[in-house]
Protein backbone atom coordinates (compact mmCIF):
# COMPACT_ATOMS: atom_id res chain seq x y z
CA UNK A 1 137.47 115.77 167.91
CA UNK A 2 137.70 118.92 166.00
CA UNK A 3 136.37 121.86 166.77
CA UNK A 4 133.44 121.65 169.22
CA UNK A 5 132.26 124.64 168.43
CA UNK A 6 131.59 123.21 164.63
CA UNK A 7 130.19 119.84 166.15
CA UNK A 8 127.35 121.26 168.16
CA UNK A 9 126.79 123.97 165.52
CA UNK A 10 126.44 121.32 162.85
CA UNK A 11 124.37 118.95 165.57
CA UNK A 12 121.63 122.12 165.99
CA UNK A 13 120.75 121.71 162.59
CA UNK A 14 119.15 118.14 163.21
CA UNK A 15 117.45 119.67 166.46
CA UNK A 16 116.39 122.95 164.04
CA UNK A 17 114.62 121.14 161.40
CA UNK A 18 113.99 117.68 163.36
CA UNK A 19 110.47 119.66 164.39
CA UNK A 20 108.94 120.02 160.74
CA UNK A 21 109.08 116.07 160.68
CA UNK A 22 107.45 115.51 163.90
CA UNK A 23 105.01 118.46 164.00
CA UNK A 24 104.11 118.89 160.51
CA UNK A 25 104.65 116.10 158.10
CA UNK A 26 104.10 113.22 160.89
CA UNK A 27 101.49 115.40 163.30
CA UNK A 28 99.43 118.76 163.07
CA UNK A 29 99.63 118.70 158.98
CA UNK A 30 97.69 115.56 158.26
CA UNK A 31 95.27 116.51 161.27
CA UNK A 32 94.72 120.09 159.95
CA UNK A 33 94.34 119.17 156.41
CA UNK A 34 91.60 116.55 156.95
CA UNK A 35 89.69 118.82 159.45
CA UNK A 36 90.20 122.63 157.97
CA UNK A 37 92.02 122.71 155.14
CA UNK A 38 90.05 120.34 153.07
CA UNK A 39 86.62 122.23 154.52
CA UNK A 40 83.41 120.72 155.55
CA UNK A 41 81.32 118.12 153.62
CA UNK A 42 84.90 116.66 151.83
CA UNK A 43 84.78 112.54 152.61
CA UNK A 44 87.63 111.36 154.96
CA UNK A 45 88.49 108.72 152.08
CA UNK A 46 88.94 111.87 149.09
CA UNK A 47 90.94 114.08 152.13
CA UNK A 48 93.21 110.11 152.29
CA UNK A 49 93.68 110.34 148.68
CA UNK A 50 94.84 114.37 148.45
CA UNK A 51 97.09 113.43 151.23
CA UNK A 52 98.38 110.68 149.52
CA UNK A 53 99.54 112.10 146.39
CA UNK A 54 100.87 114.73 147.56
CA UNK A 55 103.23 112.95 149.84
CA UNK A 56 104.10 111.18 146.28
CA UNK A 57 104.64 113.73 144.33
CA UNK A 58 107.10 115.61 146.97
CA UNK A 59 108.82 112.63 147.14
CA UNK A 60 109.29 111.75 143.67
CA UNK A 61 110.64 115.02 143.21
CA UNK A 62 113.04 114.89 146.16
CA UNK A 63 113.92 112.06 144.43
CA UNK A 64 115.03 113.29 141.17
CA UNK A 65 116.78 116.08 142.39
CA UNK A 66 118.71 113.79 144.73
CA UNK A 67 120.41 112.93 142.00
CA UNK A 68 121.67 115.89 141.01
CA UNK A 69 122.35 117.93 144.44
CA UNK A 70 123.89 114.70 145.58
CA UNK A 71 126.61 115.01 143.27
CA UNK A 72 127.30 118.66 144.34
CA UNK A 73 127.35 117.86 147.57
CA UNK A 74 130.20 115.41 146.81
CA UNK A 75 131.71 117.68 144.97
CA UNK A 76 132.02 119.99 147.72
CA UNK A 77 130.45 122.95 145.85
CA UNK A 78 128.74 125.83 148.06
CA UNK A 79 127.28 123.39 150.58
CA UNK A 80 126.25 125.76 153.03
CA UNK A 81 124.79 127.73 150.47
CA UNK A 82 122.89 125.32 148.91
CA UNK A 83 121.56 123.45 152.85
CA UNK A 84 120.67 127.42 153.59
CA UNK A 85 119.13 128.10 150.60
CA UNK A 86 116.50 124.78 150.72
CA UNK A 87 116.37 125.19 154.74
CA UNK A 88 114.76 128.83 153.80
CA UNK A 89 111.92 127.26 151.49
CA UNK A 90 111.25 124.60 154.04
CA UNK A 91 110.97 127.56 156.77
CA UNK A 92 109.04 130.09 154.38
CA UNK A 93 106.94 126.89 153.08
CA UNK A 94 106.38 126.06 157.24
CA UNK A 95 105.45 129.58 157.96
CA UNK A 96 102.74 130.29 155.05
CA UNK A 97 100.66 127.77 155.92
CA UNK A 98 99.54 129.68 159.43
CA UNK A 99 97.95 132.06 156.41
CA UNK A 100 96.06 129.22 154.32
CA UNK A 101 92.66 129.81 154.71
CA UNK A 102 89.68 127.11 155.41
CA UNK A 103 88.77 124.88 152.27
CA UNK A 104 92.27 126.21 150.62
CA UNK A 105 93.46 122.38 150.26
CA UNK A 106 95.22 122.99 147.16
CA UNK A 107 97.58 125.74 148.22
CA UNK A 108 98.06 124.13 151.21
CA UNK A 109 99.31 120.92 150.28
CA UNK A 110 101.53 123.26 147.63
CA UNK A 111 103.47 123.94 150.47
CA UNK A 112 103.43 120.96 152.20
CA UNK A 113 105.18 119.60 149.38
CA UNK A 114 108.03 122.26 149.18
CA UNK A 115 108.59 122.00 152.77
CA UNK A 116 109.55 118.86 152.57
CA UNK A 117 111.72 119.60 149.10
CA UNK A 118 113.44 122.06 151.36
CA UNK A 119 113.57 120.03 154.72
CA UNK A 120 115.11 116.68 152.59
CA UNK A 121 117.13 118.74 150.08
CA UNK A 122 118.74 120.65 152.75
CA UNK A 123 119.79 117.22 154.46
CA UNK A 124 121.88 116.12 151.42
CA UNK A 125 124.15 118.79 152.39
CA UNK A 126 124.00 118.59 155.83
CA UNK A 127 124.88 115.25 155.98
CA UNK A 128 127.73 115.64 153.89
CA UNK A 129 129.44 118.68 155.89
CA UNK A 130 129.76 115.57 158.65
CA UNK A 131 133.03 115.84 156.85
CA UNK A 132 134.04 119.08 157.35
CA UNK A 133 133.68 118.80 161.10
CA UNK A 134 134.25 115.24 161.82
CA UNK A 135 136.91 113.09 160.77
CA UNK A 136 137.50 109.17 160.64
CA UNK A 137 138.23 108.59 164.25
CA UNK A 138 134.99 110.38 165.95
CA UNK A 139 133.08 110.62 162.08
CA UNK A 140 130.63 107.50 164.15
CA UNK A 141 129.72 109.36 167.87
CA UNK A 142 129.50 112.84 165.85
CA UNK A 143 126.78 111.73 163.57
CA UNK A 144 124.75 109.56 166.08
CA UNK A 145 124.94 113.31 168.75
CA UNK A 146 123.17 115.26 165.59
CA UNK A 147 120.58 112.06 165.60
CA UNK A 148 120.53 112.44 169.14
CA UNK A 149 120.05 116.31 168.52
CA UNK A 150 117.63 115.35 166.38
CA UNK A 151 115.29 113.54 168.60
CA UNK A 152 115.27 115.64 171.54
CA UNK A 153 114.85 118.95 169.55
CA UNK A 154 112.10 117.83 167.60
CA UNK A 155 110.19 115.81 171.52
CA UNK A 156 110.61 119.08 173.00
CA UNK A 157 108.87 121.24 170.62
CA UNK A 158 106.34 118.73 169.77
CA UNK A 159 105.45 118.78 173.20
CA UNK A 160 104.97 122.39 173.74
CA UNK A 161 102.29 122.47 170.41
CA UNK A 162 100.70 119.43 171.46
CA UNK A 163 100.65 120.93 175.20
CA UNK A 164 99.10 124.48 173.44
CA UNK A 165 96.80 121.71 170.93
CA UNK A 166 94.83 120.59 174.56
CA UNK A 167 94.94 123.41 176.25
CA UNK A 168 94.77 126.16 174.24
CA UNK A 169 92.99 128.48 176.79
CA UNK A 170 96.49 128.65 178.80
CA UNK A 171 97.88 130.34 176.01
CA UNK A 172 94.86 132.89 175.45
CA UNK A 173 93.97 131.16 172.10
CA UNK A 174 90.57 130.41 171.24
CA UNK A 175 90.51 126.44 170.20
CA UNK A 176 92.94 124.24 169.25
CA UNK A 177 92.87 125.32 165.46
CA UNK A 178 94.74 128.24 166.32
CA UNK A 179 97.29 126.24 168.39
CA UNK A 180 98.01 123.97 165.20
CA UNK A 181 98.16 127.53 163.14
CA UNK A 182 100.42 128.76 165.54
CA UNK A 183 102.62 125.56 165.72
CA UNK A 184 102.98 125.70 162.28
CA UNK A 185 104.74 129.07 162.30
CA UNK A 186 106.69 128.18 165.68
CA UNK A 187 108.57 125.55 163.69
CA UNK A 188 109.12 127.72 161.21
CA UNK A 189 111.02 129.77 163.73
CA UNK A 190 112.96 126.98 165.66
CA UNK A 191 114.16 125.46 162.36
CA UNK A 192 114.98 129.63 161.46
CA UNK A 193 116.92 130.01 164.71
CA UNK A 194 118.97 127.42 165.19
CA UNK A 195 120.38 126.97 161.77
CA UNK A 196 122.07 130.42 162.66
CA UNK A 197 124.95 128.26 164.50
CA UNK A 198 125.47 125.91 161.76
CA UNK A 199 125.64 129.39 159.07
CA UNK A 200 128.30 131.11 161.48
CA UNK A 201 130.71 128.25 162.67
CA UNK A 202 130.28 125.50 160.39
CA UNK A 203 133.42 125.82 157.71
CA UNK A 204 133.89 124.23 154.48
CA UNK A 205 136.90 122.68 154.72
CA UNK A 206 136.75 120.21 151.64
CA UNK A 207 135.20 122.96 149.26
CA UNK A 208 137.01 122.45 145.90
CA UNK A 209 135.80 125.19 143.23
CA UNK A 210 132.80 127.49 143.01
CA UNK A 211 129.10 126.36 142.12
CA UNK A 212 128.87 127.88 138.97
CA UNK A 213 131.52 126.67 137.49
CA UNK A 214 130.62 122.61 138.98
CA UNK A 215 127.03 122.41 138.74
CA UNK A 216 126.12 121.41 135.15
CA UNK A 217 129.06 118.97 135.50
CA UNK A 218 128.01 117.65 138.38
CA UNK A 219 124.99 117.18 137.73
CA UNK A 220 126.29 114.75 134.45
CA UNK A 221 128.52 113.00 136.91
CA UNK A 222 125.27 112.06 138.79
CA UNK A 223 124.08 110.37 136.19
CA UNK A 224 126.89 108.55 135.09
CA UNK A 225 128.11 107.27 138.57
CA UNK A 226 124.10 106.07 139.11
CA UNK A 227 124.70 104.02 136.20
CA UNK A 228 128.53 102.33 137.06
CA UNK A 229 127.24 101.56 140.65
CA UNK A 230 123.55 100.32 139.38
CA UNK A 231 125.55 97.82 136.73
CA UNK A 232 127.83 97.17 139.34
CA UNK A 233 125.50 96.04 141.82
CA UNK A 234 123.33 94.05 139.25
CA UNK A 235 126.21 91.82 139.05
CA UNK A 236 125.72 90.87 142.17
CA UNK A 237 122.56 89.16 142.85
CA UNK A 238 122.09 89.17 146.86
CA UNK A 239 123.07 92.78 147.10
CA UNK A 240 120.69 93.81 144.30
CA UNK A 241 118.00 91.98 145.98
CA UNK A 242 118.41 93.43 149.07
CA UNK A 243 118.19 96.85 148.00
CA UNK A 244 114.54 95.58 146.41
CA UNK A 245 113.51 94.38 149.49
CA UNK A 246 114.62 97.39 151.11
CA UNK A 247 113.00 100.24 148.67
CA UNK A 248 109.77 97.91 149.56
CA UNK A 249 109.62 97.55 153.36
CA UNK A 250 111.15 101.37 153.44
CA UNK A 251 108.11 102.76 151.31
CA UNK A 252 106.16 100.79 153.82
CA UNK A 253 107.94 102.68 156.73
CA UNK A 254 107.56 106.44 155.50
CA UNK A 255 103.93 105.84 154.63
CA UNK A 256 102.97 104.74 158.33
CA UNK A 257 105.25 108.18 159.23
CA UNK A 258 103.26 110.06 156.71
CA UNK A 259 99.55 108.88 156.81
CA UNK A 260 98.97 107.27 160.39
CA UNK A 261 97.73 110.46 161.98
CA UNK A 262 95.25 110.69 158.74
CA UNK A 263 94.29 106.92 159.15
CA UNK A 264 93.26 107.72 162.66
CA UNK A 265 91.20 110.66 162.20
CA UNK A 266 89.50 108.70 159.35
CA UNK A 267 88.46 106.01 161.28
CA UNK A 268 87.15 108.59 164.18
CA UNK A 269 90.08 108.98 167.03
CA UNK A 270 90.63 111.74 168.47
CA UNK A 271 93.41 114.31 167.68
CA UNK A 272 94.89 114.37 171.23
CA UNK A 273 95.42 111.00 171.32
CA UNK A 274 96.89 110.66 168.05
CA UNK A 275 100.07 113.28 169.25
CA UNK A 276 99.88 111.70 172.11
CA UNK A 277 100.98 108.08 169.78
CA UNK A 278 103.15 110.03 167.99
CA UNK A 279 105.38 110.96 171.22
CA UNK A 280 104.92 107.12 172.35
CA UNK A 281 106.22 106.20 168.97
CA UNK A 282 109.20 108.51 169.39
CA UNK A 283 110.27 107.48 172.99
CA UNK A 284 110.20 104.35 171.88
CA UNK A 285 112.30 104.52 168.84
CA UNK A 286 115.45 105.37 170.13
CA UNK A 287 115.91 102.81 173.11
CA UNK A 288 114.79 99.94 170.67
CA UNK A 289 117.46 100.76 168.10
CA UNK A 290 119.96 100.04 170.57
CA UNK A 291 118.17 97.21 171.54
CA UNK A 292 117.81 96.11 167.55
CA UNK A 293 121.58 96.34 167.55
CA UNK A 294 122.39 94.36 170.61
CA UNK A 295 119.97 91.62 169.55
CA UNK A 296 122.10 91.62 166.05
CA UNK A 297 125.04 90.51 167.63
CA UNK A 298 123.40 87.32 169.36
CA UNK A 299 121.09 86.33 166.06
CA UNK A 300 122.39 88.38 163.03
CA UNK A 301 120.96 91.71 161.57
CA UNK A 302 118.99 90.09 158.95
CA UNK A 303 116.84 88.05 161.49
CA UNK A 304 116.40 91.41 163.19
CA UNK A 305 115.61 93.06 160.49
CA UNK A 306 112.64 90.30 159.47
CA UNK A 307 111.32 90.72 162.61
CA UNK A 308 110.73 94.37 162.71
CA UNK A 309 109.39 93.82 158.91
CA UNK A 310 106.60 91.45 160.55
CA UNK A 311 105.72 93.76 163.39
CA UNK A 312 104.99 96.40 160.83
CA UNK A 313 103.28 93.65 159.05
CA UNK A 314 100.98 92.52 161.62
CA UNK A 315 100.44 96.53 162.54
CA UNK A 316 99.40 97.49 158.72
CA UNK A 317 96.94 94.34 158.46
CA UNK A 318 95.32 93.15 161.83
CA UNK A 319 95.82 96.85 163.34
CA UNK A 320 94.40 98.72 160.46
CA UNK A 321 91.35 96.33 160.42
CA UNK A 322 90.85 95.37 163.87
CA UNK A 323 91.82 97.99 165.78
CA UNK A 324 89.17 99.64 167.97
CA UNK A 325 90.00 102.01 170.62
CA UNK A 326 92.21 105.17 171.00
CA UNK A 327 94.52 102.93 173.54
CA UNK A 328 94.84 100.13 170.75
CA UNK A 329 96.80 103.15 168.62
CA UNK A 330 99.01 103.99 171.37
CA UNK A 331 99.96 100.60 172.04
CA UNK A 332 100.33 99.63 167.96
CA UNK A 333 102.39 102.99 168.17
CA UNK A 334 104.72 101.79 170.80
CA UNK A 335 105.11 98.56 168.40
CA UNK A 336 106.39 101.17 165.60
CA UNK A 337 108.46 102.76 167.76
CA UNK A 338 110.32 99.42 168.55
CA UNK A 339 111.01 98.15 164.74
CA UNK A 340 111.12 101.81 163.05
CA UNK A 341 114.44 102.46 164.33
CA UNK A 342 116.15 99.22 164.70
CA UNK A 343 114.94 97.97 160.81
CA UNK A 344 116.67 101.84 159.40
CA UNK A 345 120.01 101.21 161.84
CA UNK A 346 120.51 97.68 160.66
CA UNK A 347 119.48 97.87 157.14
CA UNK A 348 122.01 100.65 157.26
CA UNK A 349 124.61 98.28 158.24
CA UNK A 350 123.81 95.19 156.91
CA UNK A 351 124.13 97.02 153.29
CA UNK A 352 128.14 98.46 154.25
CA UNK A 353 128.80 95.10 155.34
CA UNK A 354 127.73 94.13 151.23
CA UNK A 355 129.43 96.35 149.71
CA UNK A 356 133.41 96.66 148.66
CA UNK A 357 135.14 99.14 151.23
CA UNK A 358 137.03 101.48 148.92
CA UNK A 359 134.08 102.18 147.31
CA UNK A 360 131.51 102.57 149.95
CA UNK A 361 130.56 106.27 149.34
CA UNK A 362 129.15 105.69 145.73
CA UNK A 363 127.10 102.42 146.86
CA UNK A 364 125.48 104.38 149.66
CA UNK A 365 124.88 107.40 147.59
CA UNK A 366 123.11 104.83 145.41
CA UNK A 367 121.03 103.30 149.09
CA UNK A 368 120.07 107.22 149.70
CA UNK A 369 118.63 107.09 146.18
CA UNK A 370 116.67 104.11 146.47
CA UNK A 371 115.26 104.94 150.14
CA UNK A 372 114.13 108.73 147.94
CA UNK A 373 112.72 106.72 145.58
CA UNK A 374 110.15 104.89 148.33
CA UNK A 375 107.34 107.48 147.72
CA UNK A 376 104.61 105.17 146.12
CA UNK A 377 102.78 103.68 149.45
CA UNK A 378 100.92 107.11 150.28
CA UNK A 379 99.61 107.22 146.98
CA UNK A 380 98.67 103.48 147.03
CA UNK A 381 96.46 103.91 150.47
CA UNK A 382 95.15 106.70 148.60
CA UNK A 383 94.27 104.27 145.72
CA UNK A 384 93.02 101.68 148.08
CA UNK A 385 90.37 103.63 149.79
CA UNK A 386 89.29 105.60 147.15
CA UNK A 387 88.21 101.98 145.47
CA UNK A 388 86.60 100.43 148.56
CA UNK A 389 84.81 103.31 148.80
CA UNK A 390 83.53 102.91 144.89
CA UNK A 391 82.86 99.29 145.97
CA UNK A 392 80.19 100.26 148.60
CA UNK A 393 81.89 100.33 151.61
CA UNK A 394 81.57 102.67 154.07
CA UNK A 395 83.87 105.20 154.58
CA UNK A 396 85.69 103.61 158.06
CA UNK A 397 85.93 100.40 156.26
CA UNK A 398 87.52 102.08 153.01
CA UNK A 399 90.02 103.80 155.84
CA UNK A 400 90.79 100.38 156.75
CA UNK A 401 91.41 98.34 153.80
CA UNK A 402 93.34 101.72 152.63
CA UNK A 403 95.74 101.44 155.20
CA UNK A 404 95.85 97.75 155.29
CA UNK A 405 97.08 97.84 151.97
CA UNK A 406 100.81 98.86 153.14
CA UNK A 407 100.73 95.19 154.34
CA UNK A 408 101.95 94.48 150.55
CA UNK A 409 104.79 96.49 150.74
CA UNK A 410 105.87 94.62 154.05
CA UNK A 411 104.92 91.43 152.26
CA UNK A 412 106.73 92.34 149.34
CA UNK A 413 109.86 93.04 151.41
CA UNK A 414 109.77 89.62 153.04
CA UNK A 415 109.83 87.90 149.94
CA UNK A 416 112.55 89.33 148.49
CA UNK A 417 114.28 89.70 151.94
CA UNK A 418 114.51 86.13 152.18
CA UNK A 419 114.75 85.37 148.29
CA UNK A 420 118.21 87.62 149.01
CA UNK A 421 119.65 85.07 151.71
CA UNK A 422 118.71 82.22 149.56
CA UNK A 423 122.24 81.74 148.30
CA UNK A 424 124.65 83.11 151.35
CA UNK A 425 122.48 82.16 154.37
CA UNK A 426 120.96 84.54 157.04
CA UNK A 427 123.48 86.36 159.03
């Protein structure tokens, strides 16, 4: 291993910004902007459908300038600079929104929206310093300690605001809107302090020449290597259809991550149990990727991967419509937790074991595009609701069929899943 130091500098970053996932984007922001930002008298169906789009919109546009800051990342050009630089919106954009004021929705989800500009645009060039403090021999067990890293840091401080959320009298606040207030800002903070490590002993070793002078070119090389690897992989049916499959069971996945805590206010639960679903869904993701990845070497990763694509499926359709109690969401949670992981660790693999060798780093800059580029399913729930609700359908019903509707992507997925093994078999 190189430098240690480096290594667990570099692995704080994924426990620094780990907690805007959890305890904004995934937790207190979708409870908060249903119950104070929107204000009273807004319908829980119109709050869904703000919500939506605005998780659509920041994606899109982490997607398109993926495209671009990808490229300098490969080119080695100011990486630190350029992770520091989007880390310090994401923190600013985390921090604000303790000073959004009730029935300020549209400011609000402003921010939202650049926090997680700066909290995915800063990844780009975190994950590519893995190369400037890991190198082909330990390159696999450094990157799965900053996941590791990753998980705990974000659990631990989830756990404290959740903790302050239900009993906010321990910490001399008034209710439990101030604890989410407060949360906000403390995440602002741990993402703040614990990038310091990564800024003072995390060195570019593969930096080639200075932004200034790269960026507009990069930014054209973007373009043109998107195009060589998207003709390339046209030519090859089964790995073009697998990427389809995977942009639609993946949009699938990051709208349960971004709307579930919505989906359960809207239908009436209650905010403590919905963190406390969040931290079952957590716990349970980690073990079960392992367990995803044992189960691949008995029956194939595909099979695996169709089987976590059904759990999600029977989740988005019989969960979103039957489900009736707070303990049904903890237990559907749990049944996240075990295909989340394992479907994003094998599609992972399954795709390098599709693609030629030598050039393995422009195909899966070309995955990381298309899993950017998964941003419609908030937008469709959104959609969904919004027209059950013009139908005449009450408002929990509209909730329902809103959320049921990810069941297409899942569907979707399926299809072309399986239309992708038509030809080679399932492995």
């Amino acid at each position: 291993m190189r430098n240690r130091r480096e290594v667990y500098a570099w692995c704080l970053y994924d426990w620094a910004n780990s907690a805007f996932v959890l305890t904004v984007v995934s937790g207190f922001f979708p409870l908060f902007f249903k119950g104070f930002y929107c204000g009273a008298g807004t319908s829980v169906v119109e709050t869904t459908a703000r919500l939506g789009v605005g998780n659509t919109v920041a994606g899109i546009a982490i997607a398109l300038l993926s495209l671009i800051l990808g490229a300098v990342a490969d080119a080695g050009a100011g990486k630190k600079r350029f992770l520091l630089s989007f880390a310090a919106i994401g923190v600013a954009s985390a921090a604000l929104l303790f000073f959004v004021g009730y029935g300020a929705w549209m400011p609000a989800l402003i921010l939202f929206i650049l926090g997680n500009i700066g909290f995915s645009c800063s990844n780009l060039f975190y994950d590519s310093l893995l190369l400037d403090v890991a190198d082909g021999d330990n390159m696999d067990f450094v990157s799965s300690m900053g996941f590791a890293f990753g998980y705990i840091g974000g659990v631990i401080l989830f756990a404290v605001n959740v903790w302050m959320m239900i009993r906010p009298e321990a910490f001399g606040l008034g209710g439990w809107f101030d604890a989410v207030r407060i949360s906000f800002l403390l995440v602002a903070v741990w993402w703040a302090v614990f990038s310091i490590p990564l800024l003072l002993f995390v060195k570019e070793k593969n930096r080639k020449t200075p932004v200034r002078k790269k960026f507009f070119t990069a930014a054209a090389d973007a373009v043109g290597a998107v195009k060589k690897t998207f003709l390339a992989i046209i030519r090859r049916k089964e790995l073009l259809l697998f990427l389809i499959a995977y942009w639609l069971y993946y949009d699938g996945i990051n709208t349960f991550i971004r709307m579930a805590v919505d989906f359960g206010l809207s239908i009436g639960f209650g905010p403590e149990s919905l963190m406390t679903a969040l931290i079952v869904t957590q716990v349970t993701a980690f073990p079960a990727s392992l367990l995803f990845g044992y189960l691949s070497t008995k029956v194939g990763a595909v099979r695996m991967i169709f089987a976590g694509v059904l759990i999600y499926l029977l989740i988005s359709v019989a969960g979103s419509l039957f489900m009736r109690t707070e303990a049904h969401f903890i237990a559907l949670a749990a049944l996240v937790g075990l295909a989340q992981g394992g479907i994003q660790a094998l599609s992972r693999s399954y795709f390098g074991k599709l693609i030629p060798p030598e050039e393995s780093t422009e195909y899966f800059g070309f995955y990381n595009v298309v899993s950017r580029f998964a941003v419609a399913g908030p937008a469709v729930v959104g959609a969904a609701a919004m027209a059950a609700k013009s139908a005449g359908v009450g408002e929990t019903v509209a909730s329902r069929v809103g959320m049921s509707a990810v069941g297409l992507f899942f569907t979707a997925g399926l299809i072309v899943l399986w239309l992708s093994q038509n030809k080679r078999g399932i492995v």
